[in-house]
Protein backbone atom coordinates (compact mmCIF):
# COMPACT_ATOMS: atom_id res chain seq x y z
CA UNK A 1 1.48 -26.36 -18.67
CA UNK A 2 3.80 -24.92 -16.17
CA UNK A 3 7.85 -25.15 -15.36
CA UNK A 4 8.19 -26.48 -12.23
CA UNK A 5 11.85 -25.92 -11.60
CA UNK A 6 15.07 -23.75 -13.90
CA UNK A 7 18.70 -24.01 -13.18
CA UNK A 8 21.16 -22.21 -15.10
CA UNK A 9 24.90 -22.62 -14.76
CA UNK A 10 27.41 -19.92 -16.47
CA UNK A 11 24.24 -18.01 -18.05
CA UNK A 12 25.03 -14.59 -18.02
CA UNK A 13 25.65 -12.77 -14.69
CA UNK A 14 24.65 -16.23 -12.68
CA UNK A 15 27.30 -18.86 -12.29
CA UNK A 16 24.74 -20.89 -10.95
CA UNK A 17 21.22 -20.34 -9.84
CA UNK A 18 18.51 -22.71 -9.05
CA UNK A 19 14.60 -21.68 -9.20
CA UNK A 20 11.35 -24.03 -7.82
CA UNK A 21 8.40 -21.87 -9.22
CA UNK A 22 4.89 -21.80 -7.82
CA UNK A 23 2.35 -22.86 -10.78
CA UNK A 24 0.47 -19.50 -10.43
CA UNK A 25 2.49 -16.29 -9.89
CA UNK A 26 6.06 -15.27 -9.80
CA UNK A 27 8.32 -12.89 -8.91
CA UNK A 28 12.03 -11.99 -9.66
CA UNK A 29 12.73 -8.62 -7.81
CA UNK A 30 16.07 -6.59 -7.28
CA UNK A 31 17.59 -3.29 -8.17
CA UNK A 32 18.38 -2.70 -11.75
CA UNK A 33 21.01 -5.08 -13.39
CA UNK A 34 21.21 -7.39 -10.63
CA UNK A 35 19.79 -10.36 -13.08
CA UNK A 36 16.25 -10.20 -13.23
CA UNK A 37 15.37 -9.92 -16.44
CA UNK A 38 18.10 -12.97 -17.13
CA UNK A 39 15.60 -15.35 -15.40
CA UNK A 40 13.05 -14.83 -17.93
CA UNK A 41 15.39 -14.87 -20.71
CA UNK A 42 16.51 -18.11 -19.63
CA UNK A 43 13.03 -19.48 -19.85
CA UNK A 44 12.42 -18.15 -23.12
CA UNK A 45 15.43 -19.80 -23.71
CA UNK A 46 13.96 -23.07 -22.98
CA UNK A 47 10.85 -22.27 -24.85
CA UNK A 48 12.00 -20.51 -27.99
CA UNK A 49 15.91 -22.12 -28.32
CA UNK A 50 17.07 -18.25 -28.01
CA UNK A 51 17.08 -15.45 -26.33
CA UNK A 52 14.67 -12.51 -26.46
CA UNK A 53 17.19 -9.63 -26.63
CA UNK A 54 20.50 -11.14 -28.20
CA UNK A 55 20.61 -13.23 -31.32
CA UNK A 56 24.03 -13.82 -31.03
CA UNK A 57 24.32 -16.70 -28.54
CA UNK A 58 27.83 -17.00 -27.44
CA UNK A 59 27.31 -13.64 -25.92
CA UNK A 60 25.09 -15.32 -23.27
CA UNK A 61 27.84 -16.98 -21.71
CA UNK A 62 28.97 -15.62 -18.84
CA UNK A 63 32.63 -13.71 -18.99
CA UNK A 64 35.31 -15.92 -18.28
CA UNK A 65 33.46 -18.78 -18.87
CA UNK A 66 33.82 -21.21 -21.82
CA UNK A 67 30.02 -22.54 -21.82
CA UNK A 68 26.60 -22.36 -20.40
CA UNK A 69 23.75 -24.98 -19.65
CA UNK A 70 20.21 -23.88 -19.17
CA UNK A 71 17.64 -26.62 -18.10
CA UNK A 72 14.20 -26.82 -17.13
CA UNK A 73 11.37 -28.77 -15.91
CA UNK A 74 8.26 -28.33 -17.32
CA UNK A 75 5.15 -30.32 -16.38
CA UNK A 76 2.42 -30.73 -19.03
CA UNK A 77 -0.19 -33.53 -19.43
CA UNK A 78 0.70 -34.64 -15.95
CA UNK A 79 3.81 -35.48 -17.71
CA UNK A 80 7.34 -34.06 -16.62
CA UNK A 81 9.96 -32.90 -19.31
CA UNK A 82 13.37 -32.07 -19.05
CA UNK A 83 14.58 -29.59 -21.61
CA UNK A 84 17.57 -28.88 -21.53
CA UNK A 85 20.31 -26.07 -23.75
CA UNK A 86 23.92 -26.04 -23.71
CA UNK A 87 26.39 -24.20 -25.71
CA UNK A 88 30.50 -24.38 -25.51
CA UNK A 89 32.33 -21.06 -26.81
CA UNK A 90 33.43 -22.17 -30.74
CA UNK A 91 30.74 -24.94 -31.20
CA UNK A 92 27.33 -25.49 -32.05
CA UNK A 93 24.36 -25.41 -29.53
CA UNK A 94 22.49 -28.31 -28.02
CA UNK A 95 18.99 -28.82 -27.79
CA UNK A 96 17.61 -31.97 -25.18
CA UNK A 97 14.19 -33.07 -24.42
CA UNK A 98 14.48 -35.83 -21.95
CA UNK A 99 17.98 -36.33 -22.58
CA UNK A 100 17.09 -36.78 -26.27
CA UNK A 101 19.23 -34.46 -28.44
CA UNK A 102 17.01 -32.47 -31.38
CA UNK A 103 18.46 -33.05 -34.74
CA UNK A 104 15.95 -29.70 -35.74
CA UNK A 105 15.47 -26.77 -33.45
CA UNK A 106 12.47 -25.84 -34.91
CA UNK A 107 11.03 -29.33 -33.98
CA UNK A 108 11.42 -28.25 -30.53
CA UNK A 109 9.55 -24.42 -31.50
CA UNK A 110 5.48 -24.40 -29.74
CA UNK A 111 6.02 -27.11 -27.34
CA UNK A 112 6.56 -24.86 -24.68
CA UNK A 113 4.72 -21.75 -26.05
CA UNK A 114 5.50 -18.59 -24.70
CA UNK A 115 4.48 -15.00 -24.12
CA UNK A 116 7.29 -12.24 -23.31
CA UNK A 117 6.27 -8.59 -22.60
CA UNK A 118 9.37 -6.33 -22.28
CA UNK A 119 10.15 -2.44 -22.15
CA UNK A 120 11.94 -3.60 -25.73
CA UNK A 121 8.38 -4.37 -27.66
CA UNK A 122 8.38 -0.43 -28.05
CA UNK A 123 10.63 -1.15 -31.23
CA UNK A 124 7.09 -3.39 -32.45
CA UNK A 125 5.23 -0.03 -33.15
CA UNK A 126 8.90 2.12 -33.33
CA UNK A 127 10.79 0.29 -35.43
CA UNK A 128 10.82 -0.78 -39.65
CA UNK A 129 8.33 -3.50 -40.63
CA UNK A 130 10.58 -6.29 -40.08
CA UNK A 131 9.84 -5.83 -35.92
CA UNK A 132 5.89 -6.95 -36.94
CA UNK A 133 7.06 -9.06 -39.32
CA UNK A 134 8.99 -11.05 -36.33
CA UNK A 135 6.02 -10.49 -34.17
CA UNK A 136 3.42 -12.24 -36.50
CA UNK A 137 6.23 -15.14 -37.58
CA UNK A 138 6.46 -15.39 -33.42
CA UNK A 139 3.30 -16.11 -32.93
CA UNK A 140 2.11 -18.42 -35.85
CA UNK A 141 5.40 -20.65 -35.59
CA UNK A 142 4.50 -21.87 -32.65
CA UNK A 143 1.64 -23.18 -33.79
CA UNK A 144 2.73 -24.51 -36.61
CA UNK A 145 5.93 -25.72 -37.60
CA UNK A 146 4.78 -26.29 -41.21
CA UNK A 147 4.53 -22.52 -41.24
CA UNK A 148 8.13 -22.13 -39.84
CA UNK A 149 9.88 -24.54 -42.32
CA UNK A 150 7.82 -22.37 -45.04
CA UNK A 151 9.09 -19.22 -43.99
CA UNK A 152 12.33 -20.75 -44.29
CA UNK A 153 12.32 -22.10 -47.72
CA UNK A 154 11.03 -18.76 -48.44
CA UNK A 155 13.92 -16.81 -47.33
CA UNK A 156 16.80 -19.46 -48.71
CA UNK A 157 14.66 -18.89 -52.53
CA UNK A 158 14.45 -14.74 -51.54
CA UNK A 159 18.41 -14.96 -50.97
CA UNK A 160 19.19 -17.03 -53.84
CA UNK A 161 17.09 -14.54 -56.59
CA UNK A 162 18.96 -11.85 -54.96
CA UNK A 163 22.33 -13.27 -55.33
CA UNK A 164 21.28 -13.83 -59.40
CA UNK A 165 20.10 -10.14 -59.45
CA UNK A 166 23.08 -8.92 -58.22
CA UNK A 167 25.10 -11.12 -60.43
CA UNK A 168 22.92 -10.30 -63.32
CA UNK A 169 23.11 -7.05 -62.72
CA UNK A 170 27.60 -6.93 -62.41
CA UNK A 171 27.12 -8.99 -65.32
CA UNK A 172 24.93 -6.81 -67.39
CA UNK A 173 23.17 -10.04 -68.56
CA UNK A 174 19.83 -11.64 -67.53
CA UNK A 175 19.08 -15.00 -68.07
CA UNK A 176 15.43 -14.77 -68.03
CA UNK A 177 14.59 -19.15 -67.60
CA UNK A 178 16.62 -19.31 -64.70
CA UNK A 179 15.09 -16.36 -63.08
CA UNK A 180 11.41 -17.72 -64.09
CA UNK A 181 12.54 -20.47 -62.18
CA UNK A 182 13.21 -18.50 -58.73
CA UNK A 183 10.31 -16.81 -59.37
CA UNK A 184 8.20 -19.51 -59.59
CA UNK A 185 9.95 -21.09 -56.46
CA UNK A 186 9.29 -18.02 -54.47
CA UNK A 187 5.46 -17.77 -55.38
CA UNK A 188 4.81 -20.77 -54.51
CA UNK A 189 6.07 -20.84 -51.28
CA UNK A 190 5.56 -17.11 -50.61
CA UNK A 191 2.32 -17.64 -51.51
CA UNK A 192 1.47 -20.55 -48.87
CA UNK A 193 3.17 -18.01 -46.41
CA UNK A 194 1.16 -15.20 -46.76
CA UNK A 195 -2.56 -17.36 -46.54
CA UNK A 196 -1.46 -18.72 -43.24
CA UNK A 197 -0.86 -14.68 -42.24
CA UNK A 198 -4.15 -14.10 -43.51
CA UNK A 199 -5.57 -16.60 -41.87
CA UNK A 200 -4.09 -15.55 -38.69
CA UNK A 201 -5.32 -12.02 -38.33
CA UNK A 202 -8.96 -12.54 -39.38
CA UNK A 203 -8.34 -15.17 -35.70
CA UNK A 204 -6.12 -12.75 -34.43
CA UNK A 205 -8.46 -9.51 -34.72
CA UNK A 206 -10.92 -10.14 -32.62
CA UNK A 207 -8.84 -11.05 -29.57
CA UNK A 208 -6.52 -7.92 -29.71
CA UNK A 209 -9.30 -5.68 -30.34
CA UNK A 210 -10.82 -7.49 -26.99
CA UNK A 211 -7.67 -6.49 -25.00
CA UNK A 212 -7.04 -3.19 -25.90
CA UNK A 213 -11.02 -2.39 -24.94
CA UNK A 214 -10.43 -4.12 -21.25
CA UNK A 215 -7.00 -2.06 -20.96
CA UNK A 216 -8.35 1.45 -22.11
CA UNK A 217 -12.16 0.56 -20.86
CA UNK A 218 -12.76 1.43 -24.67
CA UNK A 219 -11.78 5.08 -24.29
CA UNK A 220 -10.60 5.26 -28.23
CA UNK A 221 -10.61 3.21 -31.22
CA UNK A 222 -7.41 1.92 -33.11
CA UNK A 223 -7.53 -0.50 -35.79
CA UNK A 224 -4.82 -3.16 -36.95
CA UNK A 225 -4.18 -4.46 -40.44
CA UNK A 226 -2.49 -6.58 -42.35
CA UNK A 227 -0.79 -4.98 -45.20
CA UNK A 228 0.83 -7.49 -48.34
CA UNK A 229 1.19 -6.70 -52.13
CA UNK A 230 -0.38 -10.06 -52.36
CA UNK A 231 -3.93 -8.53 -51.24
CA UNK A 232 -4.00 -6.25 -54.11
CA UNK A 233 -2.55 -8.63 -57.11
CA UNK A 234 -0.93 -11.98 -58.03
CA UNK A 235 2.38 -12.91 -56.71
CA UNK A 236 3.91 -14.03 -59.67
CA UNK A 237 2.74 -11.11 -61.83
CA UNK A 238 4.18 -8.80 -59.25
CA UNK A 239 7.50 -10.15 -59.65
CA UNK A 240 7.39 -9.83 -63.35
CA UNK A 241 6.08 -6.19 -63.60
CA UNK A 242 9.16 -5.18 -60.87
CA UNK A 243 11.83 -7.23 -62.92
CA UNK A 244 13.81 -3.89 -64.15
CA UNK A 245 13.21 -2.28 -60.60
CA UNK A 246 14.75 -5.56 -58.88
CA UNK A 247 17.28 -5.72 -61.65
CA UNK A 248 18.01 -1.74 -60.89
CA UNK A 249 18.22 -2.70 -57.27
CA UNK A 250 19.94 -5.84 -57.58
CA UNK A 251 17.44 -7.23 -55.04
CA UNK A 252 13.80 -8.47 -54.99
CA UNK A 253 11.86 -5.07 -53.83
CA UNK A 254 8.36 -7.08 -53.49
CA UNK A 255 7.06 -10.07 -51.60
CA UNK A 256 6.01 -11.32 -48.43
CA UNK A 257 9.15 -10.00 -47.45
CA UNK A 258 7.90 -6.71 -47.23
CA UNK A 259 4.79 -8.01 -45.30
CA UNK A 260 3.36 -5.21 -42.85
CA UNK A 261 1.08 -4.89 -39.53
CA UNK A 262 -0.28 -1.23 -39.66
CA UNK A 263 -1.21 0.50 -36.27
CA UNK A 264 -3.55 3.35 -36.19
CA UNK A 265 -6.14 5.31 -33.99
CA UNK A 266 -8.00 8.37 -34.10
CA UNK A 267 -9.49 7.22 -37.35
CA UNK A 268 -6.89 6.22 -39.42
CA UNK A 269 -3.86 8.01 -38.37
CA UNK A 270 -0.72 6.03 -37.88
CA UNK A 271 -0.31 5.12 -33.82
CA UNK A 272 3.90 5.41 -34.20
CA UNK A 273 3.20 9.36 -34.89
CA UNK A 274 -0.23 10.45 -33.21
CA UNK A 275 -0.46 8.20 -30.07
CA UNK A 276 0.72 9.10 -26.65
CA UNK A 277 2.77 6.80 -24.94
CA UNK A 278 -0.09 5.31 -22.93
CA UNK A 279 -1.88 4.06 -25.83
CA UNK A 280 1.42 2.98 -27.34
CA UNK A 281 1.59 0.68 -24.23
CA UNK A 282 -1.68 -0.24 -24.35
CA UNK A 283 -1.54 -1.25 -27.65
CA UNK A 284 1.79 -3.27 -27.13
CA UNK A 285 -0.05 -5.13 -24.42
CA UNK A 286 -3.35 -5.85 -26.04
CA UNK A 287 -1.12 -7.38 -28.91
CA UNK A 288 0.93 -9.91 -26.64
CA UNK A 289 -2.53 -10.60 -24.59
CA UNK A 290 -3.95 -11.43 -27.73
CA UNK A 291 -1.23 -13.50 -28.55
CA UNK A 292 -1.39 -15.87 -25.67
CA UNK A 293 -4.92 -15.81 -26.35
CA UNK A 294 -4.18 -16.84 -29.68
CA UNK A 295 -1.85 -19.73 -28.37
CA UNK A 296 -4.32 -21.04 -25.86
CA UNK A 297 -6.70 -21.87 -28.44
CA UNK A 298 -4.46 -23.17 -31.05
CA UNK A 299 -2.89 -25.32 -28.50
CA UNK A 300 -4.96 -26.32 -26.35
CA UNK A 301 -3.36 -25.22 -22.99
CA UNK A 302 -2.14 -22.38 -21.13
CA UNK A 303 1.08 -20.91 -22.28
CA UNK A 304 3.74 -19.27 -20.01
CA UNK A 305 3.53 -15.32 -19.71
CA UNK A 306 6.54 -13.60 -19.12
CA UNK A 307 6.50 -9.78 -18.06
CA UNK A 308 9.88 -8.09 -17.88
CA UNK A 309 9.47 -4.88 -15.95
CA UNK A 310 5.71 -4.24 -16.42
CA UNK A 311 5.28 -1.98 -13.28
CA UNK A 312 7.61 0.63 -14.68
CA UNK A 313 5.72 1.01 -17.79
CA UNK A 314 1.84 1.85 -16.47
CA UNK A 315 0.23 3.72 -14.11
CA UNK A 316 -1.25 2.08 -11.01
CA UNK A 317 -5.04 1.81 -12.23
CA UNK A 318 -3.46 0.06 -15.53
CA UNK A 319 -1.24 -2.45 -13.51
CA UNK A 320 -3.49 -3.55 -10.78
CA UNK A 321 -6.10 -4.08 -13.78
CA UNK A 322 -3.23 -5.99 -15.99
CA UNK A 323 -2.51 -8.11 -12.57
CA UNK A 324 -5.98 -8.55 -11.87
CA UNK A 325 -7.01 -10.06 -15.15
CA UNK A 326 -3.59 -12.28 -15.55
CA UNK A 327 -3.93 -13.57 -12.16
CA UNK A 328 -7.73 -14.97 -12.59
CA UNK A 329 -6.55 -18.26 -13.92
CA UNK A 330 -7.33 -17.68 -17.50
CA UNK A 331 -3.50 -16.84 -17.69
CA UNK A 332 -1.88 -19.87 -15.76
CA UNK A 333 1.37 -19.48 -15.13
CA UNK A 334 2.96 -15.86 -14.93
CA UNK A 335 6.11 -14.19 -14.33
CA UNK A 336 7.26 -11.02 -13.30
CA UNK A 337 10.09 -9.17 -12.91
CA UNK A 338 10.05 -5.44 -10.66
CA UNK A 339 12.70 -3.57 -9.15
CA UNK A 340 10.34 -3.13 -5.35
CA UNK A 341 9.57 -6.69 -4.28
CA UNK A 342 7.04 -4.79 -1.35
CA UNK A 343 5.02 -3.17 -4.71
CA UNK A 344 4.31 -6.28 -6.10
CA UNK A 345 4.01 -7.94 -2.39
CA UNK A 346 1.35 -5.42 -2.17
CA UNK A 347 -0.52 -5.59 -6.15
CA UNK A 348 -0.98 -9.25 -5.15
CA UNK A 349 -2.23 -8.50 -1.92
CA UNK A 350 -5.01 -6.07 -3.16
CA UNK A 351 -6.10 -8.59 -5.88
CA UNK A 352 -6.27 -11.57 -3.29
CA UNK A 353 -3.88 -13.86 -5.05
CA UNK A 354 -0.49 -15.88 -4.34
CA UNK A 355 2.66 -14.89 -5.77
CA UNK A 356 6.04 -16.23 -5.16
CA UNK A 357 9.19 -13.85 -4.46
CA UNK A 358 12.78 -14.36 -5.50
CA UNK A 359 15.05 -11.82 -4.39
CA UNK A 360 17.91 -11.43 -7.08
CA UNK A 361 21.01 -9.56 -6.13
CA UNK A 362 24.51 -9.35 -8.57
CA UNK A 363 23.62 -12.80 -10.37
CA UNK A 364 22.57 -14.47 -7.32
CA UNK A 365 19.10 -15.70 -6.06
CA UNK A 366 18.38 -15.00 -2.20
């Protein structure tokens, strides 16, 4: 799978911009805040129905516009879609495959799979557990919708127990059958949630663990886990012996909802604390490698692999090794965004392989 060909019209800082890729490597350069990083969020766009950095998205229209289109072709099967996403200010966004309209986004999530390494995956290892929460839902919805439409059910049940919790607990009343019934609701889809997560890292493991030796040419150990009070006791049973806590809380203070990936190296200490920078990177990378690996497999075909800024972030050895091993067709098509077009003219250049350049300057394409 590859896109061909992206236009965008009132996305951001680009009135219009239109893009024919090259199906191995490419390039978006320019100075800082010029619009390359947009590019790639427009493709994720495409892939994902959203953007990578802002949930919210009205704000992705451009200022002083009233609505923004963002289509693409991408070529799969030796088949050509059209996708295509609009959005006018005040109304609801539209999703088109062929000029078919999607009455479900998420029947539109994995079609397109995607891989997106950005300066902002720091907040992965940085940030609370719901970052790695996002990052495992990422990756598994895309292979399976049944999982997404799961983990939605889940969250509708989660809000509704917390709304009677909070009632209950204004109320100073409990009516114990209805809240048997949310519980029961919860486990059972909670609990289909958290064997497809299980199932996922025992695949996942292996691949990361993979990566992260390549990157570091094994020069330390780390170790990532899957953390769930499901691994340790019944779902149902866990729900029951935290009633008065919830009811104290007014909120449901165990589940899948509080789901963890744990990072650590140097034998058990926690990598968000005791490693450098370096290995935080590495370990950042190794994850989203592993992920597209992880795709591939599931689906059966290359996804797209996005890398926002990448040359910024690692020292030469690390990059020309990272460019090196994308750019050896296991990968397919890449992207790249970097701030010195003749840097990345030359990392090509030393690794023998193609890439195509697209000079970006104040939300235009040269």
């Amino acid at each position: 799978m590859w896109l061909k060909q992206l236009r965008v019209l009132n996305f951001k800082n680009y009135l219009e911009a239109d893009l024919e890729f090259a199906p191995q490597a490419n390039a978006i350069t320019g100075k800082n805040g010029a619009g390359k990083t947009n590019i790639i969020d427009a493709i994720h766009y495409l892939s994902l129905c959203k953007s990578y950095f802002n949930p919210i998205d009205s704000q992705q229209i451009k200022i002083g516009e009233n609505w923004f289109i963002v289509q693409g072709d991408f070529k799969k099967n030796n088949q050509v879609d059209k996708i295509s996403c609009s959005l006018k200010r005040n109304q609801k966004k539209i999703f088109e495959r062929n000029k078919k309209k999607y009455t479900r986004l998420a029947d539109h999530i994995g079609l397109y799979p995607i891989v997106m390494i950005t300066p902002n995956d720091t907040v992965i290892v940085m940030g609370g557990s719901e970052e790695r929460r996002r990052f495992m839902d990422n990756v598994i919805s895309q292979t399976d919708n049944s999982y997404l439409d799961q983990l939605i059910i889940y969250n509708k049940v989660l809000q509704q127990r917390n709304a009677f919790l909070k009632n209950a607990s204004e109320q100073g009343f409990m009516d114990n059958s209805l809240l048997s019934i949310l519980d029961q609701q919860l486990v059972e889809v909670g609990f289909n949630v958290f064997e497809r997560r299980k199932e996922f890292l025992n695949t996942f493991l292996p691949e990361f663990n993979e990566h992260y030796d390549y990157l570091t040419a094994g020069a330390e150990k780390v170790r990532l886990s899957y953390r769930s009070p499901l691994l340790e006791d019944d779902f149902l049973q866990i729900l029951k012996e935290n009633r008065d806590k919830d009811l104290a809380f007014a909120r449901t203070t165990q589940g899948i909802h509080r789901d963890d990936l744990v990072f650590e190296i140097h034998k058990g200490m926690p990598l968000k604390k005791f490693g450098s920078q370096g290995q935080q990177k590495s370990f950042l990378i190794a994850l989203k490698l592993a992920q597209y690996s992880f795709l591939k497999a599931k689906k059966g075909f290359q996804p797209l692999l996005l890398l926002d800024d990448i040359f910024d972030k690692l020292d030469e050895r690390r990059v020309e090794k990272l460019m090196a091993m994308v750019s050896n067709g296991t990968f397919g098509q890449i992207f790249i965004t970097d701030t010195d077009a003749q840097r990345t003219k030359t990392i090509f250049e030393k690794i023998n392989k193609p890439i195509r350049l697209f000079e970006v300057d104040e939300g235009k394409v040269c």
